[in-house]
C-alpha atoms as a PDB file:
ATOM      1  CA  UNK A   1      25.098 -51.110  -7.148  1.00  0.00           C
ATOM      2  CA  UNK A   2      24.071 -52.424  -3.784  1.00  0.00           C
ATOM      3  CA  UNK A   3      26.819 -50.026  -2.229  1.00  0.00           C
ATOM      4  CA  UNK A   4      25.456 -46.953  -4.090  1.00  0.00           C
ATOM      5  CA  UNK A   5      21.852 -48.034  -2.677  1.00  0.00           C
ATOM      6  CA  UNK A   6      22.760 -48.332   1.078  1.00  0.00           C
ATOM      7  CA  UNK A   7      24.851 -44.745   0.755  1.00  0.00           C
ATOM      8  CA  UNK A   8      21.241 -43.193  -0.474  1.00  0.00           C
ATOM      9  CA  UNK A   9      19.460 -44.542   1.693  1.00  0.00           C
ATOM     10  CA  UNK A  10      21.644 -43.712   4.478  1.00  0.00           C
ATOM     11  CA  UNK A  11      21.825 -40.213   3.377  1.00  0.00           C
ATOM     12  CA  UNK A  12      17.904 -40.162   3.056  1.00  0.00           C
ATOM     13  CA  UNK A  13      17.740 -41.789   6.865  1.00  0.00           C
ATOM     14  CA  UNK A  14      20.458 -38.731   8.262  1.00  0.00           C
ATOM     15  CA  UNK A  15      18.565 -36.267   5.951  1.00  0.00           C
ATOM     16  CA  UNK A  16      15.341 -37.710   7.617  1.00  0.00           C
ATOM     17  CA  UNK A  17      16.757 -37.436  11.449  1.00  0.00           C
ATOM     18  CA  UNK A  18      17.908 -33.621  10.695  1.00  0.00           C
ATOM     19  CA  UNK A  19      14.837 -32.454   9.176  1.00  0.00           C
ATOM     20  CA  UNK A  20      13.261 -33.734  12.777  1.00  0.00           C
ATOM     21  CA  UNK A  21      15.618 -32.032  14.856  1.00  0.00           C
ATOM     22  CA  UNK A  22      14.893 -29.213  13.679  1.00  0.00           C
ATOM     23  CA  UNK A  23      11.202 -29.565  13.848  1.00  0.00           C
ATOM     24  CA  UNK A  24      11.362 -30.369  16.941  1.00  0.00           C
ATOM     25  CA  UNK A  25      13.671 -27.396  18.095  1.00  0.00           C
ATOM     26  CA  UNK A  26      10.927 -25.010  16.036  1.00  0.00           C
ATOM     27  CA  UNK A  27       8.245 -26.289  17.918  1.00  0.00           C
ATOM     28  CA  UNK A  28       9.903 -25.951  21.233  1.00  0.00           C
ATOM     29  CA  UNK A  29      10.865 -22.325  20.688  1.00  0.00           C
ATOM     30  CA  UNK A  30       7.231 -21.811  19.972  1.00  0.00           C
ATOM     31  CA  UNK A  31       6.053 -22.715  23.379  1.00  0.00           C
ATOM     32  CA  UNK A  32       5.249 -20.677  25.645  1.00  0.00           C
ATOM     33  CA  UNK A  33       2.843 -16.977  26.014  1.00  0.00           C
ATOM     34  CA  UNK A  34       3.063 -13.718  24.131  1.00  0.00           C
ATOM     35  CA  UNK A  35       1.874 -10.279  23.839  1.00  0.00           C
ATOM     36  CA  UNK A  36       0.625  -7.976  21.149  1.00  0.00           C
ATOM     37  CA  UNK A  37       3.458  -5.859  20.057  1.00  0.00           C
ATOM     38  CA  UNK A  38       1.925  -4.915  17.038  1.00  0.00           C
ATOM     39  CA  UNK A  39      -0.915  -5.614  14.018  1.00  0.00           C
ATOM     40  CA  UNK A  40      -0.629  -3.917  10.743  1.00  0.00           C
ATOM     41  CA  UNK A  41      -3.079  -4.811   8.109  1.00  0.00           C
ATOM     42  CA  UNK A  42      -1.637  -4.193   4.659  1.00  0.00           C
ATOM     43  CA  UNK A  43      -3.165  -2.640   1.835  1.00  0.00           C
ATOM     44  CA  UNK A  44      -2.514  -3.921  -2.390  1.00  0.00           C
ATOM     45  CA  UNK A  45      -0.459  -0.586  -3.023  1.00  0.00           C
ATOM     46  CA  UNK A  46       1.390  -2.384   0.458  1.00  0.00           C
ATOM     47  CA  UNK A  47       0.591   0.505   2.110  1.00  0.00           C
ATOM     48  CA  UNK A  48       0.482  -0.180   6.125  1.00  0.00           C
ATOM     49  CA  UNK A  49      -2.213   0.543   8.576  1.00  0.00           C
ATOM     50  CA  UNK A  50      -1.769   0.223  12.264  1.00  0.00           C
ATOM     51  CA  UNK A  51      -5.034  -2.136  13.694  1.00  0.00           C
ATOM     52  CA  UNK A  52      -4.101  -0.639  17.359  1.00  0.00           C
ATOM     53  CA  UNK A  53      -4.755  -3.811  18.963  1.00  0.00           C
ATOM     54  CA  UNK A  54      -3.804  -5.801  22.063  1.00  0.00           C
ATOM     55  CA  UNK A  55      -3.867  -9.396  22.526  1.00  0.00           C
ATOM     56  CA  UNK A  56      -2.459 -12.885  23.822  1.00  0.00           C
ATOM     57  CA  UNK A  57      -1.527 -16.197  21.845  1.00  0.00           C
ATOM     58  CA  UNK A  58       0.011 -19.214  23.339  1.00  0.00           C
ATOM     59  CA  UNK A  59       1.310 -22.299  22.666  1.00  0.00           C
ATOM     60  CA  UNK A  60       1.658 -25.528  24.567  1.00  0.00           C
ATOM     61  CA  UNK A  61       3.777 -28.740  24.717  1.00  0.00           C
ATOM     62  CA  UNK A  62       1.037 -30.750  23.209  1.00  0.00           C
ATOM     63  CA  UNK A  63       0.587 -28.802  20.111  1.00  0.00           C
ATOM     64  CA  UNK A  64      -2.281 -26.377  21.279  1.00  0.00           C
ATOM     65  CA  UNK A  65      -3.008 -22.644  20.726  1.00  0.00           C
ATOM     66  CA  UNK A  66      -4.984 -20.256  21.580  1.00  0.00           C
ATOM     67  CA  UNK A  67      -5.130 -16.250  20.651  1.00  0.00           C
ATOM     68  CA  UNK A  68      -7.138 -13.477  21.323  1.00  0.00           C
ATOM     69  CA  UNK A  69      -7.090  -9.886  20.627  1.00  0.00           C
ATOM     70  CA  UNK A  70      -9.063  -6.359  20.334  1.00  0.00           C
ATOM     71  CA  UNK A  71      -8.796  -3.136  19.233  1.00  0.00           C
ATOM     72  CA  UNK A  72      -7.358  -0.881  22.420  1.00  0.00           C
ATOM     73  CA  UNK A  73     -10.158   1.463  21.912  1.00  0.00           C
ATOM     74  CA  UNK A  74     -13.435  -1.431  22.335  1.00  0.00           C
ATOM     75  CA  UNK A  75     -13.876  -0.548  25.969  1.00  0.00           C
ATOM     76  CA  UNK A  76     -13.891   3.257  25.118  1.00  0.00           C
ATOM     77  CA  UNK A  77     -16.595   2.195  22.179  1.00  0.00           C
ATOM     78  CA  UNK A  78     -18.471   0.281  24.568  1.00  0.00           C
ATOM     79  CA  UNK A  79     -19.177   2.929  27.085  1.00  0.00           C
ATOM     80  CA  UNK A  80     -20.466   5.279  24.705  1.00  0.00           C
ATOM     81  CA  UNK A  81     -22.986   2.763  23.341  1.00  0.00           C
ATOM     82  CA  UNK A  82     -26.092   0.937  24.852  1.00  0.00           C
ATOM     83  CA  UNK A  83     -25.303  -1.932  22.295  1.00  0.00           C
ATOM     84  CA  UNK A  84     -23.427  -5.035  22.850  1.00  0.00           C
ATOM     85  CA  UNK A  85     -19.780  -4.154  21.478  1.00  0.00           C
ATOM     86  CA  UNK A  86     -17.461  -7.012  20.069  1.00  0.00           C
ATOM     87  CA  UNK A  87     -14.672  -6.887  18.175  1.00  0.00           C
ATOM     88  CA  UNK A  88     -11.719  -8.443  17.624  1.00  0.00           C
ATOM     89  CA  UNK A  89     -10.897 -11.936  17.043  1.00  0.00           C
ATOM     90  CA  UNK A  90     -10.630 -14.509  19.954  1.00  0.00           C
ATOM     91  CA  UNK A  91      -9.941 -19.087  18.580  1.00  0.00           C
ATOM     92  CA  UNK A  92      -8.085 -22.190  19.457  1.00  0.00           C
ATOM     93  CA  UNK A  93      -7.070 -25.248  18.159  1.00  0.00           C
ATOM     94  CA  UNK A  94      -4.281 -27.614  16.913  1.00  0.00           C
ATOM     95  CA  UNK A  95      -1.020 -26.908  15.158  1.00  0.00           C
ATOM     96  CA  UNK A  96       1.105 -27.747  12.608  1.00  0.00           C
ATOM     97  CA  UNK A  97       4.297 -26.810  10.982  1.00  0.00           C
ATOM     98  CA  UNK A  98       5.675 -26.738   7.384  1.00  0.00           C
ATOM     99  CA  UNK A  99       9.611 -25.550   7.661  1.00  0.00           C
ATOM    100  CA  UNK A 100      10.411 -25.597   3.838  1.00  0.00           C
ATOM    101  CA  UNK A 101       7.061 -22.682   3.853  1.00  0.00           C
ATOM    102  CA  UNK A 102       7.949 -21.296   6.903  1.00  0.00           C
ATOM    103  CA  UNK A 103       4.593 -21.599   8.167  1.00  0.00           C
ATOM    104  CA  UNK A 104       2.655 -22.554  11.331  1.00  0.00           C
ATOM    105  CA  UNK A 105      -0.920 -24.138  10.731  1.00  0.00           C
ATOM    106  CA  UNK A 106      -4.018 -23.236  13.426  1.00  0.00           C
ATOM    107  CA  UNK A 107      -6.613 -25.821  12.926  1.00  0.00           C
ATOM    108  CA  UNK A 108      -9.331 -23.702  14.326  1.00  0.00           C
ATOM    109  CA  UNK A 109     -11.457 -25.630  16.636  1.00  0.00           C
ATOM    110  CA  UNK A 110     -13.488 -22.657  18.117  1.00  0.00           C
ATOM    111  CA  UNK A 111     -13.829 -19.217  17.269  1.00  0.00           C
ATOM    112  CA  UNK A 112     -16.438 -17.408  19.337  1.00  0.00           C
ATOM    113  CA  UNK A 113     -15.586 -13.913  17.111  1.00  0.00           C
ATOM    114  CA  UNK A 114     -15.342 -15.773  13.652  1.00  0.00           C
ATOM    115  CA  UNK A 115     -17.470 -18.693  13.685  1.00  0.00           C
ATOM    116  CA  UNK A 116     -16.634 -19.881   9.863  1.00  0.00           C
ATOM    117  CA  UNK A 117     -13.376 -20.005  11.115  1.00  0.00           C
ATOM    118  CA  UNK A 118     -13.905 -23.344  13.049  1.00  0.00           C
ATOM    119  CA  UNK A 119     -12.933 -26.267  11.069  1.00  0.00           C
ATOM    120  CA  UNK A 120     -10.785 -24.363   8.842  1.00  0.00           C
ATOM    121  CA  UNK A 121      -6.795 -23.744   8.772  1.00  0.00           C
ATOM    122  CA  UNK A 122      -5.414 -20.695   9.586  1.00  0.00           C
ATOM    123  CA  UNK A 123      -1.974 -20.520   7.715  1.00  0.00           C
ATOM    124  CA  UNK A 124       0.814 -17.777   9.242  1.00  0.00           C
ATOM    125  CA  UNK A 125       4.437 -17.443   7.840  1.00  0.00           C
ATOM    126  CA  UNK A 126       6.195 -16.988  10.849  1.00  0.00           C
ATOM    127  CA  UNK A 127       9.831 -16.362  11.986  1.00  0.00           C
ATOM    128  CA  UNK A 128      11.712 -15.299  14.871  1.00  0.00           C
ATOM    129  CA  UNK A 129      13.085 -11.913  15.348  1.00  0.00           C
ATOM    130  CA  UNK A 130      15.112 -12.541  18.143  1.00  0.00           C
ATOM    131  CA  UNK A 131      14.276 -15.384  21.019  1.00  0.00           C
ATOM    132  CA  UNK A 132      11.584 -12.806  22.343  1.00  0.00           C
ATOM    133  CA  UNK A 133       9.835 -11.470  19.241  1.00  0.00           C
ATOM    134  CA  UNK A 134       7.541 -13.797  16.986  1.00  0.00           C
ATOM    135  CA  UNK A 135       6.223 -12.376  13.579  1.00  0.00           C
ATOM    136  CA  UNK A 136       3.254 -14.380  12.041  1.00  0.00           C
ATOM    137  CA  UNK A 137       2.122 -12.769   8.317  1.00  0.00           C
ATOM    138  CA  UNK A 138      -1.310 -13.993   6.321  1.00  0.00           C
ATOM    139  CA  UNK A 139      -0.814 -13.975   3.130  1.00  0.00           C
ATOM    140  CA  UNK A 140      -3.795 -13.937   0.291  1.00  0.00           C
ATOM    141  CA  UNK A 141      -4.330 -16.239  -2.356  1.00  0.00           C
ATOM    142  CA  UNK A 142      -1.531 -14.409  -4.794  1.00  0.00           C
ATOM    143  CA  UNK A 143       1.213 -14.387  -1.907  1.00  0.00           C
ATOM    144  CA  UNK A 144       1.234 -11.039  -0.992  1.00  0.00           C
ATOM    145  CA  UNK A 145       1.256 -10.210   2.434  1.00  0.00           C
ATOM    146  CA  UNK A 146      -2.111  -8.455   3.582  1.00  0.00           C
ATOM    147  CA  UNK A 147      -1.211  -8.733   7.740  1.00  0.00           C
ATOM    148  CA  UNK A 148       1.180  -8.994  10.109  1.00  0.00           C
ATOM    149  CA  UNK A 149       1.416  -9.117  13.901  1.00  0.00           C
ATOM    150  CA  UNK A 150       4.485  -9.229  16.243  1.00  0.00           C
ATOM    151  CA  UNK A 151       4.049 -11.090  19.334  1.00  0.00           C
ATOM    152  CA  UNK A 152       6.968 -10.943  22.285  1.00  0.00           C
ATOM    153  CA  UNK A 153       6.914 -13.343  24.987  1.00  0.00           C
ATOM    154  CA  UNK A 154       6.013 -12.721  28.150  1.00  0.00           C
ATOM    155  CA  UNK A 155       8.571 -13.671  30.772  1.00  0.00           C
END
């Protein structure tokens, strides 16, 4: 019986250590700046809409990001009005990961755009296209995808 006990725990330790290799590799391939390839916003009937946006997100060694973006046409909309013109969404904070979701967690810490934001989580389901091309997809409350916005690193 004692045998049988050290073989599960061993294979809960090994199970343990790959489980953290890999988070670690995930996190590393995170690292680093992209750009706005693309940001559809997805309808119920899962109809697609292009948001024609532009933006930056990053991520750092210490578990950090940031991202910003805008619709391409705000400066256009600007110019033709004597208001102030915002859009977009601009926040940073901490992050997390959850590999058996496949999701990346920003813990909003400031959100000039989208003040309720700060404080709160904002969950993505992310994977990697290639080594170059990051998808992150929000999901609503029923698990259908509602957004979705490619990101390619900068080099």
């Amino acid at each position: 019986m004692k045998i049988k006990s050290l073989s599960l725990l061993s294979l809960f330790f090994i199970n343990a250590s790959f489980a953290a290799e890999e988070l670690a590799l995930v996190k590393q391939k995170f690292i680093g700046d992209y750009e706005l390839v693309s940001y559809f916003a997805f309808s119920e009937d899962g109809t697609g809409r292009d948001m024609n946006y532009i933006g930056r997100l990053s991520y750092d060694k210490f578990e950090n990001m940031s991202g910003l973006g805008m619709p391409i046409d705000l400066p256009a909309r600007a110019s033709n009005s004597s208001e102030r013109t915002i859009g977009g969404f601009g926040y940073w904070g901490k992050v997390s990961w959850n590999l058996r979701d496949g999701t990346v967690t920003h813990h909003v810490e400031g959100s000039p755009m989208v003040p309720e934001w700060v404080g709160g989580d904002n969950v993505r389901y992310f994977e990697f296209l290639t080594d170059d091309l990051l998808t992150l997809s929000i999901k609503n409350n029923e698990g259908r995808i509602t957004g979705t916005l490619t990101w390619r690193r900068l080099q």
